[in-house]
PDB file of N, CA and C in Angstrom:
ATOM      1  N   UNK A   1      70.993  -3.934 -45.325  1.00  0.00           N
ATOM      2  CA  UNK A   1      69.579  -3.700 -45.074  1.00  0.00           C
ATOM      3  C   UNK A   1      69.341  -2.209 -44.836  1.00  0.00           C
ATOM      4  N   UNK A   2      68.494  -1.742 -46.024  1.00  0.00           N
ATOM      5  CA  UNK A   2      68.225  -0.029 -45.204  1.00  0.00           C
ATOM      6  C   UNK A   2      67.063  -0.233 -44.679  1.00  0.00           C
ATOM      7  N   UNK A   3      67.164   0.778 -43.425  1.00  0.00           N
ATOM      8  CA  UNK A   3      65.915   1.172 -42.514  1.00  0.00           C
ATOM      9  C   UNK A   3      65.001   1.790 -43.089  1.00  0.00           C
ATOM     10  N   UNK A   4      64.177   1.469 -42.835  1.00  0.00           N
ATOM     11  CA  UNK A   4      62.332   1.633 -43.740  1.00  0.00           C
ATOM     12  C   UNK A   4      61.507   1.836 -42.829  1.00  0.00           C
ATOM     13  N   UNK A   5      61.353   3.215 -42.740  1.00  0.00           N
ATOM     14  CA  UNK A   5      60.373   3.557 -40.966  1.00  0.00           C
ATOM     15  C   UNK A   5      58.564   3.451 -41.724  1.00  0.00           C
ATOM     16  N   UNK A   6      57.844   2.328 -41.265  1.00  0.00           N
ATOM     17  CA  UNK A   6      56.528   2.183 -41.597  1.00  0.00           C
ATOM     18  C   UNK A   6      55.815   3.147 -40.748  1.00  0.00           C
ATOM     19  N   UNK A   7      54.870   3.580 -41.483  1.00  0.00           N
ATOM     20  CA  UNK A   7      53.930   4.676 -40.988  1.00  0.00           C
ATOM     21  C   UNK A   7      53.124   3.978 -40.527  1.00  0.00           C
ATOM     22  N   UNK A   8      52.182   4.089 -39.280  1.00  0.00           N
ATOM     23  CA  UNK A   8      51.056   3.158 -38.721  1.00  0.00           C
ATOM     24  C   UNK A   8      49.678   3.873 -38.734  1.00  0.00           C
ATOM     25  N   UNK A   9      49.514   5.440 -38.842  1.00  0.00           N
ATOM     26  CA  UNK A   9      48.376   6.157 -38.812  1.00  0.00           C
ATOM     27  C   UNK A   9      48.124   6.343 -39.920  1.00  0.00           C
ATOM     28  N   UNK A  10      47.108   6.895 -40.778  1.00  0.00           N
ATOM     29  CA  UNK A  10      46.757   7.184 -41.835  1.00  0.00           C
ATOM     30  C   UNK A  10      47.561   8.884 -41.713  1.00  0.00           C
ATOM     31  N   UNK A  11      47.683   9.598 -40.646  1.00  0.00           N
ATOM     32  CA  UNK A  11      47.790  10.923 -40.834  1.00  0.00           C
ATOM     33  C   UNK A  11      49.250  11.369 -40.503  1.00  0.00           C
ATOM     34  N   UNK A  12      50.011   9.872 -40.132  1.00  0.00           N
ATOM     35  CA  UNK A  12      51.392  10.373 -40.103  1.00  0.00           C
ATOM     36  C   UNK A  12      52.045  10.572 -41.732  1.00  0.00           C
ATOM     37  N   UNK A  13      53.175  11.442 -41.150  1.00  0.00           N
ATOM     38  CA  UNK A  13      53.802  11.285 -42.618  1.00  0.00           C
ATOM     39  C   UNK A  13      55.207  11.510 -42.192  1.00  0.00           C
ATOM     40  N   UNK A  14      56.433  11.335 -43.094  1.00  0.00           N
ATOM     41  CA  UNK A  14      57.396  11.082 -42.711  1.00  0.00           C
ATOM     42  C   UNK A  14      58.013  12.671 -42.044  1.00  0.00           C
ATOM     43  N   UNK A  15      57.602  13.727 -42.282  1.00  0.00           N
ATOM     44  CA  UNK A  15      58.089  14.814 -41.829  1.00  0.00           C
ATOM     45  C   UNK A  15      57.342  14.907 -39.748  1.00  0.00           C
ATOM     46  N   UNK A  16      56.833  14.295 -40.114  1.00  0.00           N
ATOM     47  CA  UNK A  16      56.339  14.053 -38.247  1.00  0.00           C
ATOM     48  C   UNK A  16      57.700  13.712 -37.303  1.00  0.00           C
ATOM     49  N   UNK A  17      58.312  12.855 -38.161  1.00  0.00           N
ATOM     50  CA  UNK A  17      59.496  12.095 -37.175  1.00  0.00           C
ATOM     51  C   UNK A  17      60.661  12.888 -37.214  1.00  0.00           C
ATOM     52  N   UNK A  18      60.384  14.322 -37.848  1.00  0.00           N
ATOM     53  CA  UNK A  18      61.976  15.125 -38.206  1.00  0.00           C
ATOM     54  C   UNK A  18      62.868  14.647 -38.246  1.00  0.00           C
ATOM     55  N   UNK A  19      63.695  14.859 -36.916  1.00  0.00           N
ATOM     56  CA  UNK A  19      65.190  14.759 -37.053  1.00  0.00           C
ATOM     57  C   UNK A  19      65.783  13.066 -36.843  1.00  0.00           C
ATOM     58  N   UNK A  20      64.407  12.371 -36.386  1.00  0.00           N
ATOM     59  CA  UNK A  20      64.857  11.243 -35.527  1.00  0.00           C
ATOM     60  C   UNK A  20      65.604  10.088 -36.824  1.00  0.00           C
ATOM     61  N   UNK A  21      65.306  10.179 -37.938  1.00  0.00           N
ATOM     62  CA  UNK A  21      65.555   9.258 -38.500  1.00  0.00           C
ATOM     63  C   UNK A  21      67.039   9.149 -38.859  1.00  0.00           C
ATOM     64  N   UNK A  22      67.796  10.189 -38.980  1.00  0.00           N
ATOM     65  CA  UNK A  22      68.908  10.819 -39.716  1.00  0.00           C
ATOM     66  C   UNK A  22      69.787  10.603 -37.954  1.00  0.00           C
ATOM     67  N   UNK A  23      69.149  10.330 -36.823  1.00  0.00           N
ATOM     68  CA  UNK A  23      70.045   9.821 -35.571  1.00  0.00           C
ATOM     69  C   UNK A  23      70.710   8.853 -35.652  1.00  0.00           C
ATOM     70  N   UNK A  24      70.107   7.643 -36.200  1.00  0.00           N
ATOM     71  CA  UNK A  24      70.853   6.105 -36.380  1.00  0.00           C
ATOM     72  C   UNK A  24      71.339   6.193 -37.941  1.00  0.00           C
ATOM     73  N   UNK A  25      72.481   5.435 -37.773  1.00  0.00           N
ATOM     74  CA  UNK A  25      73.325   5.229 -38.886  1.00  0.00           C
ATOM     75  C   UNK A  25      73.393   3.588 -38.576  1.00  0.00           C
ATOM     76  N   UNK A  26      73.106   2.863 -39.881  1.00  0.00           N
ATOM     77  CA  UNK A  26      73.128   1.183 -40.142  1.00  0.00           C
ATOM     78  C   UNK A  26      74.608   0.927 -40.454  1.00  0.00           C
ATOM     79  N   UNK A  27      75.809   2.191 -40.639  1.00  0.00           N
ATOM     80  CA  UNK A  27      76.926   2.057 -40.785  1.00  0.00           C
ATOM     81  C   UNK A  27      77.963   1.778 -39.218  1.00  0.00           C
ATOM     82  N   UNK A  28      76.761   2.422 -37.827  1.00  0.00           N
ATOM     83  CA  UNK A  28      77.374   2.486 -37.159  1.00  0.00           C
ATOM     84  C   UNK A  28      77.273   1.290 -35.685  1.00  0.00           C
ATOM     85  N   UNK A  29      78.207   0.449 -35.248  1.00  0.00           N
ATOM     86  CA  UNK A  29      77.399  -0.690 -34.869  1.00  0.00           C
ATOM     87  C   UNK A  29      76.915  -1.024 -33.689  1.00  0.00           C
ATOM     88  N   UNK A  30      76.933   1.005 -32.993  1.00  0.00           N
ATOM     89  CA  UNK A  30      76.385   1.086 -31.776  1.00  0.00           C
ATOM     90  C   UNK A  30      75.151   0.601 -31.896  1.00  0.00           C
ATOM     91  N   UNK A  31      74.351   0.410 -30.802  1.00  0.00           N
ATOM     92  CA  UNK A  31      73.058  -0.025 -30.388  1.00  0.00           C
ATOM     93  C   UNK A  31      72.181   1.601 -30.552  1.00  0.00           C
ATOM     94  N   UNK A  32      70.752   1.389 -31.018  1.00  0.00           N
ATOM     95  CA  UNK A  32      70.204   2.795 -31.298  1.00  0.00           C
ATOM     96  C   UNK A  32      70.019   3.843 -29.577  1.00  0.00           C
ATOM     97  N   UNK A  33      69.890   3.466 -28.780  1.00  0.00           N
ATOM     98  CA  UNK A  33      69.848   4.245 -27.358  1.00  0.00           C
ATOM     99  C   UNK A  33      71.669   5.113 -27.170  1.00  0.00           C
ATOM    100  N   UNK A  34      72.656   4.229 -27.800  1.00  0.00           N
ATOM    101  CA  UNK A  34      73.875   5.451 -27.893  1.00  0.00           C
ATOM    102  C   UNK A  34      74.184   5.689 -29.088  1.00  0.00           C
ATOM    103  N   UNK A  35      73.438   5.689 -30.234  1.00  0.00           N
ATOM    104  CA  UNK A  35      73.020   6.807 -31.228  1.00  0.00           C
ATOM    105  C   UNK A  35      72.417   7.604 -30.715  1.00  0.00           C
ATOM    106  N   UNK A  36      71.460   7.710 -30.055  1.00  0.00           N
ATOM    107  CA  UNK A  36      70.377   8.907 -29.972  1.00  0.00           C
ATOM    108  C   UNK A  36      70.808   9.406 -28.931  1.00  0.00           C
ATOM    109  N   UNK A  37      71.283   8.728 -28.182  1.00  0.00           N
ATOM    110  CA  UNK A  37      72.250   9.570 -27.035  1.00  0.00           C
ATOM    111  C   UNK A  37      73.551  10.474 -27.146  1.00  0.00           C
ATOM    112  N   UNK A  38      74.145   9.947 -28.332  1.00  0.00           N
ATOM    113  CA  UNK A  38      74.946  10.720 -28.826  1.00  0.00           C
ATOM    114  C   UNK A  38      74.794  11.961 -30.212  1.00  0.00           C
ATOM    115  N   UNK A  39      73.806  11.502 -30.955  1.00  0.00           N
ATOM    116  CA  UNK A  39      73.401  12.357 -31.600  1.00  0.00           C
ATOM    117  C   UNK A  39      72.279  13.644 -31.492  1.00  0.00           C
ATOM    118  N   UNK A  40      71.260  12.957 -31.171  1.00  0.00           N
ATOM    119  CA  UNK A  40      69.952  14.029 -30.240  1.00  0.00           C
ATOM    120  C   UNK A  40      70.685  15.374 -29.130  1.00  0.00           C
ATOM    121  N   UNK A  41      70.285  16.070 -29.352  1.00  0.00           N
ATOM    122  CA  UNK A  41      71.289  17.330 -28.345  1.00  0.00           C
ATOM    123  C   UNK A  41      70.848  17.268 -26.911  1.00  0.00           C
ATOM    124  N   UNK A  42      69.727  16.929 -26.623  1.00  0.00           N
ATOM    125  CA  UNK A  42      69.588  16.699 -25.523  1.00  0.00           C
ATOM    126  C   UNK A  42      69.817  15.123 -24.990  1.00  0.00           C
ATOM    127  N   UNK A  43      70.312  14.329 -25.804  1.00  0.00           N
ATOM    128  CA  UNK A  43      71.074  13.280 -25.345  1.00  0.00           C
ATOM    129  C   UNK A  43      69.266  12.225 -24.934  1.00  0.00           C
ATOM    130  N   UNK A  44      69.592  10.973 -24.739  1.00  0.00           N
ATOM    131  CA  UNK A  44      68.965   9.667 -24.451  1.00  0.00           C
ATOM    132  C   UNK A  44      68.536  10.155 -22.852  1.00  0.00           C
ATOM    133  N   UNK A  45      67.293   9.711 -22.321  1.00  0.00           N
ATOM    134  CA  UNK A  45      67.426  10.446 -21.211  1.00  0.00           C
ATOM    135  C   UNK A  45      65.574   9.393 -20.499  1.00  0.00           C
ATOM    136  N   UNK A  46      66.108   8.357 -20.187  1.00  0.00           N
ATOM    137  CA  UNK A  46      65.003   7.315 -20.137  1.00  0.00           C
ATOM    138  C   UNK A  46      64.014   8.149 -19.632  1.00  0.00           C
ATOM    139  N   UNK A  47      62.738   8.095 -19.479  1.00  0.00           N
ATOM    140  CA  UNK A  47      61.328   8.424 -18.830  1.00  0.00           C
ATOM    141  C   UNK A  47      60.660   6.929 -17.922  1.00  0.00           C
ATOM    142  N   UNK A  48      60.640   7.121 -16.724  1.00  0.00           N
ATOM    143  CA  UNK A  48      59.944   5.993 -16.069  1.00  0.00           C
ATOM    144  C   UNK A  48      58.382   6.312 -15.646  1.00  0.00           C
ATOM    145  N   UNK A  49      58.083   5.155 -15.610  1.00  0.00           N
ATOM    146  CA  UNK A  49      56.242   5.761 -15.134  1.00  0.00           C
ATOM    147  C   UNK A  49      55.175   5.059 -16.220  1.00  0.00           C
ATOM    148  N   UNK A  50      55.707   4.882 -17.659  1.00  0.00           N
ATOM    149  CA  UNK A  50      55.037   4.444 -18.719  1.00  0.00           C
ATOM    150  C   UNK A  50      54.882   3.076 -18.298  1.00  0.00           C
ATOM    151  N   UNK A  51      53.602   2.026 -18.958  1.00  0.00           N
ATOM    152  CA  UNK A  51      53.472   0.474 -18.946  1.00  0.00           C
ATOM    153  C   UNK A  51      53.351   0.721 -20.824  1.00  0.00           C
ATOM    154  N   UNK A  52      54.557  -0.133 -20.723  1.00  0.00           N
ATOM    155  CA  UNK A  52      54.616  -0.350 -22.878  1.00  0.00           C
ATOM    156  C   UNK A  52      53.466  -1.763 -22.567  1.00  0.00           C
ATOM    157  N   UNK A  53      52.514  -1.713 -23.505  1.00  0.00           N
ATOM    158  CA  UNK A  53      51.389  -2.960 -23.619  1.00  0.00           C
ATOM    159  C   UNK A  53      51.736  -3.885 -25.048  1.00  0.00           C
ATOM    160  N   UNK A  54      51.029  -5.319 -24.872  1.00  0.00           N
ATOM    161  CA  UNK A  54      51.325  -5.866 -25.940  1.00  0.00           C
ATOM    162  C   UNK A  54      51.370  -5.354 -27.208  1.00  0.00           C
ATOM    163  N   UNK A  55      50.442  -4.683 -27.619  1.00  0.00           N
ATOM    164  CA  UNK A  55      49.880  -3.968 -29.209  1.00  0.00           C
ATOM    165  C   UNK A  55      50.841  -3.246 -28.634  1.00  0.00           C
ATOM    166  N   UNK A  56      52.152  -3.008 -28.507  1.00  0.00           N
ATOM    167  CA  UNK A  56      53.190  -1.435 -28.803  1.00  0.00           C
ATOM    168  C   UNK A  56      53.022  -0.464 -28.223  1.00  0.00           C
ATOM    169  N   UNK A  57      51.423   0.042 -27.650  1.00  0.00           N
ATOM    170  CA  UNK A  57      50.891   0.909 -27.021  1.00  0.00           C
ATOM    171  C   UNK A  57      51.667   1.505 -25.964  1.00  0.00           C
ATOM    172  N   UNK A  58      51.544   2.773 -25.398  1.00  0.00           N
ATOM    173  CA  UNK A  58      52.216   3.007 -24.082  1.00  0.00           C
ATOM    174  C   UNK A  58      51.265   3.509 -23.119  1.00  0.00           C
ATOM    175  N   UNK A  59      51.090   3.608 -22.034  1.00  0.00           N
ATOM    176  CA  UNK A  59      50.034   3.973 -20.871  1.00  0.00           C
ATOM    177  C   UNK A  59      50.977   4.949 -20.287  1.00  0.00           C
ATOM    178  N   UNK A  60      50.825   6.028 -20.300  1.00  0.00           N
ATOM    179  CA  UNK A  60      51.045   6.546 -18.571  1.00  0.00           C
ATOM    180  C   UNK A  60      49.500   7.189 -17.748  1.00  0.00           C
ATOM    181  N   UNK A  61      50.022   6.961 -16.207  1.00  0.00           N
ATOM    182  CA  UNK A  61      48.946   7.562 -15.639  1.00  0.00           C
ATOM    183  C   UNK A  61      47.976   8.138 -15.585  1.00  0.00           C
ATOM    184  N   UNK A  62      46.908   8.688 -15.816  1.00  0.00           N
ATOM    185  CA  UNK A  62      45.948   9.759 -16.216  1.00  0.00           C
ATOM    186  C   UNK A  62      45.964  10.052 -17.527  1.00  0.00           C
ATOM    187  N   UNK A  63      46.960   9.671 -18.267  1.00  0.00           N
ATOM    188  CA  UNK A  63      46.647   9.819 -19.734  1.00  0.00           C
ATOM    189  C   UNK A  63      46.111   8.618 -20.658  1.00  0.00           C
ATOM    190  N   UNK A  64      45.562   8.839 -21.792  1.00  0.00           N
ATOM    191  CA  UNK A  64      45.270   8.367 -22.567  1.00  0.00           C
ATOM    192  C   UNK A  64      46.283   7.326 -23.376  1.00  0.00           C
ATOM    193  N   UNK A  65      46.109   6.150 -23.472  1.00  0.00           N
ATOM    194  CA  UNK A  65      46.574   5.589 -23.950  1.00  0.00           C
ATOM    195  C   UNK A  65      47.066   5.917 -25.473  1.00  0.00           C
ATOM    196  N   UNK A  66      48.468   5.831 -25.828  1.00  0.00           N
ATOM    197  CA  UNK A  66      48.834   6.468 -26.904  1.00  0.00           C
ATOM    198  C   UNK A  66      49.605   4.785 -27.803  1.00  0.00           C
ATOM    199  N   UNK A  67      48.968   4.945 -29.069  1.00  0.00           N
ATOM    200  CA  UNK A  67      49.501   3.443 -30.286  1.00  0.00           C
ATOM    201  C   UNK A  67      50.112   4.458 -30.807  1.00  0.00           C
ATOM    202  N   UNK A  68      51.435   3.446 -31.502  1.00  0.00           N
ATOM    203  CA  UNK A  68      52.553   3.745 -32.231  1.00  0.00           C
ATOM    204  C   UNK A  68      52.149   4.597 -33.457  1.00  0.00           C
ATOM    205  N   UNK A  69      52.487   5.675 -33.953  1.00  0.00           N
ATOM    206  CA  UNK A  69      52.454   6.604 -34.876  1.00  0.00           C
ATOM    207  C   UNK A  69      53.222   5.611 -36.330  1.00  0.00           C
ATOM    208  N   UNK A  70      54.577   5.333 -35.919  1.00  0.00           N
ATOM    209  CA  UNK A  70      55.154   4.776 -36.916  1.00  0.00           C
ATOM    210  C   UNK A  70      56.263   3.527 -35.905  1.00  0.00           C
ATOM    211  N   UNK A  71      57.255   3.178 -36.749  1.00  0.00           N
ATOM    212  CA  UNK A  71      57.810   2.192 -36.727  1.00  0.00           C
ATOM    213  C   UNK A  71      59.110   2.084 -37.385  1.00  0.00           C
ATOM    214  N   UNK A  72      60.266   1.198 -37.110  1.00  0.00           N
ATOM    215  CA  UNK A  72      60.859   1.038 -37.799  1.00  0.00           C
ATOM    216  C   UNK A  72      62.060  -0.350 -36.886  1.00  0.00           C
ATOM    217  N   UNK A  73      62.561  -1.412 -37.482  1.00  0.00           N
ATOM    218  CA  UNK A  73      62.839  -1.625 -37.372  1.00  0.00           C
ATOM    219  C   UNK A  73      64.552  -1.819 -37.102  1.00  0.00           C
ATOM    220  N   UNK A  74      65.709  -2.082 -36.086  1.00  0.00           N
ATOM    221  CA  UNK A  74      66.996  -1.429 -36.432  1.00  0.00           C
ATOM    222  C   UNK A  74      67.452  -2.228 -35.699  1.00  0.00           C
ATOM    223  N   UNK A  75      68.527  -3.466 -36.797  1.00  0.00           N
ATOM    224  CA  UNK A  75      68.779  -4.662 -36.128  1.00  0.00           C
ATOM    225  C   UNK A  75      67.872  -5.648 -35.361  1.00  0.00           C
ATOM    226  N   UNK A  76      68.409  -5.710 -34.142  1.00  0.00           N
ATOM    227  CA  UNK A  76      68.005  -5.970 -33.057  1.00  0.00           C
ATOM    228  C   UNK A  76      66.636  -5.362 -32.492  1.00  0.00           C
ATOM    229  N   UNK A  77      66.787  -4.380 -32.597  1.00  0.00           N
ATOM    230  CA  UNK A  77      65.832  -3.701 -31.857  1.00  0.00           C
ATOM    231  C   UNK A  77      64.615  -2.367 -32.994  1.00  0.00           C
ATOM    232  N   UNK A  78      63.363  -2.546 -32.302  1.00  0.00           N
ATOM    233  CA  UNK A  78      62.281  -1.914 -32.828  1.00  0.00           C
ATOM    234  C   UNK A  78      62.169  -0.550 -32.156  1.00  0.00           C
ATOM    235  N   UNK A  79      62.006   0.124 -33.226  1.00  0.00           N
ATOM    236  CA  UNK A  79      62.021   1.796 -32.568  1.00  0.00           C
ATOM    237  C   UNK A  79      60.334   1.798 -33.099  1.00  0.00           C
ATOM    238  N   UNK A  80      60.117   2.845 -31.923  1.00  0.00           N
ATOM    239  CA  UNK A  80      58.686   3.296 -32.210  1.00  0.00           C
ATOM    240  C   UNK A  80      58.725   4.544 -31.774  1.00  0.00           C
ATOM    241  N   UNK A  81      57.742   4.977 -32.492  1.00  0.00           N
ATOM    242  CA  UNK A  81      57.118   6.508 -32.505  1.00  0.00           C
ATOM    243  C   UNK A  81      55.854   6.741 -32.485  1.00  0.00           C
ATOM    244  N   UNK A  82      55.743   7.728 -31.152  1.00  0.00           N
ATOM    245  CA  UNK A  82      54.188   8.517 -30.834  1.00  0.00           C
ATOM    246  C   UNK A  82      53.958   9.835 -30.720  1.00  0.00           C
ATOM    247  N   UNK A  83      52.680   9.736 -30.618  1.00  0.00           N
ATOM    248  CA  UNK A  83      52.211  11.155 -30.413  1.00  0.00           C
ATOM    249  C   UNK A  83      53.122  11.755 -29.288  1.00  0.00           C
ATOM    250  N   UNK A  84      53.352  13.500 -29.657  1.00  0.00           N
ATOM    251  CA  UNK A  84      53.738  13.995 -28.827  1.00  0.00           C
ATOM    252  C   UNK A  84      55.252  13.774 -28.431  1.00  0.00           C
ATOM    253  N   UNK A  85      56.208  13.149 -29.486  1.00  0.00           N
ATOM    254  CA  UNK A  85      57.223  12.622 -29.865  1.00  0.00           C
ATOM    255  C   UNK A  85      58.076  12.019 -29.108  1.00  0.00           C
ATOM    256  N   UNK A  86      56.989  11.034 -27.975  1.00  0.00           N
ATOM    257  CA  UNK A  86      57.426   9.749 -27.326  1.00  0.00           C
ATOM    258  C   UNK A  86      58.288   8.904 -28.542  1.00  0.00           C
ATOM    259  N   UNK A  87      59.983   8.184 -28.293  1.00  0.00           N
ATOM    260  CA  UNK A  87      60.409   7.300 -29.102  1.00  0.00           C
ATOM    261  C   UNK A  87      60.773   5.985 -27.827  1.00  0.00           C
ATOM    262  N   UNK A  88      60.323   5.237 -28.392  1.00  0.00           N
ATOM    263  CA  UNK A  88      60.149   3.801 -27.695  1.00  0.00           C
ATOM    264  C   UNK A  88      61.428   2.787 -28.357  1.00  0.00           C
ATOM    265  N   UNK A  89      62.447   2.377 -27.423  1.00  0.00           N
ATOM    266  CA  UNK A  89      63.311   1.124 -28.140  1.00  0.00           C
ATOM    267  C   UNK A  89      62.912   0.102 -27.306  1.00  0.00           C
ATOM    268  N   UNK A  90      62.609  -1.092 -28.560  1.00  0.00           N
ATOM    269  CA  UNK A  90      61.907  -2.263 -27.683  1.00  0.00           C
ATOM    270  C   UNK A  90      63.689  -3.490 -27.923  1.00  0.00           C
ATOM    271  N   UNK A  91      63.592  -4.346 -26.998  1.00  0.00           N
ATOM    272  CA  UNK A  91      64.628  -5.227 -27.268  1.00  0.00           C
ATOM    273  C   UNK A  91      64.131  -6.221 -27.579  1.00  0.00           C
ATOM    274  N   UNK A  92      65.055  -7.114 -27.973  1.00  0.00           N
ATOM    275  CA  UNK A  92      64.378  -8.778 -28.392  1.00  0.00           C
ATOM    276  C   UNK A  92      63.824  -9.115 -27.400  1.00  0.00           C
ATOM    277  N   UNK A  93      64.627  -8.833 -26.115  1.00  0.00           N
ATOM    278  CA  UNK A  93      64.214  -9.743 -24.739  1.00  0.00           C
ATOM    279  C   UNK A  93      62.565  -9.380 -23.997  1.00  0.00           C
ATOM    280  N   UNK A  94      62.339  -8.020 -25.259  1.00  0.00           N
ATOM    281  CA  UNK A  94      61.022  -7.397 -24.739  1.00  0.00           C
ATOM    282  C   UNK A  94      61.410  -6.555 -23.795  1.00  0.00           C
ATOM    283  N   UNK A  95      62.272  -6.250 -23.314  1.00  0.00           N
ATOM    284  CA  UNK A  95      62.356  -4.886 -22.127  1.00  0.00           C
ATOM    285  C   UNK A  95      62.142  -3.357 -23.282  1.00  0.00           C
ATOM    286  N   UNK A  96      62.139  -2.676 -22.606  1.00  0.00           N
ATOM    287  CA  UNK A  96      61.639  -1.183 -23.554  1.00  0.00           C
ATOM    288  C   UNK A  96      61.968  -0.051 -22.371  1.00  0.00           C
ATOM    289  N   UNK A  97      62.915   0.968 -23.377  1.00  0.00           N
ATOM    290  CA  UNK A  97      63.287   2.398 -22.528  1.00  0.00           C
ATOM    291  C   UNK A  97      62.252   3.610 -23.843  1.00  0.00           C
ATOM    292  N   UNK A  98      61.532   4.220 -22.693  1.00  0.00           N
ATOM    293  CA  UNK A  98      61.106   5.472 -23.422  1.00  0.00           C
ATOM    294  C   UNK A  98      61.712   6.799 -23.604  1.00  0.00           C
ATOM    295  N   UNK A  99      61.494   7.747 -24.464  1.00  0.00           N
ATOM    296  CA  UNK A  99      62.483   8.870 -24.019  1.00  0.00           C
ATOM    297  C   UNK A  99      61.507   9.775 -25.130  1.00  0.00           C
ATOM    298  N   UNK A 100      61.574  11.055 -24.697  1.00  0.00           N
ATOM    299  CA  UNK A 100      60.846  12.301 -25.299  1.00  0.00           C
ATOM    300  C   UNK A 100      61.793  13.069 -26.032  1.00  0.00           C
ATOM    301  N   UNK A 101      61.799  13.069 -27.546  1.00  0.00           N
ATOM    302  CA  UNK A 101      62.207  13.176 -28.436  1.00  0.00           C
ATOM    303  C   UNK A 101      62.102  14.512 -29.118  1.00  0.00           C
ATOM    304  N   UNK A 102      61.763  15.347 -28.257  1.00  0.00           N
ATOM    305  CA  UNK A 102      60.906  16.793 -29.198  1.00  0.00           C
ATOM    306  C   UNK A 102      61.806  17.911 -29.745  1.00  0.00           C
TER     307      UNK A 102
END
């Protein structure tokens, strides 16, 4: 199965997500949080404070509610991408770690 990152905005495009896509390897049979922890230079590095909402959405505090830019599915688990290069891994079980990707 290759990974096929769906665009969700009309104004994303695949150069938005730079480096993130080329982090996970479908060859490798870590879980994507120690890909990106091991590949990303500043390493996996959770953010607490966010409420992830049904629609994918993320809330933090005083800010504006931010919907998924793009998408992609990987295995198990759904990666998402937002503005401001929030990356979201959701699990089957529905739990979700955020981490700032920039």
């Amino acid at each position: 199965m290759t990974m096929v990152w769906v665009l969700l905005h009309p104004k994303m495009t695949p150069e938005h997500l730079g480096l993130i896509p080329g982090f996970l390897d479908e060859d490798d049979p870590a879980p994507a949080k120690e890909q990106f922890n091991r590949h990303y230079i500043a390493g996996w590095g959770a953010f607490t404070g966010f409420t992830f909402n049904k629609d994918n959405s993320i809330s933090y505090p005083g800010d504006p509610t931010m919907p998924p830019l793009a998408m992609c599915q990987f295995r198990d688990e759904l990666i998402l991408f937002y503005d401001h290069a929030w990356v979201a891994i959701k699990q089957k079980d529905g739990s979700v770690e955020i981490c700032r990707m920039d």
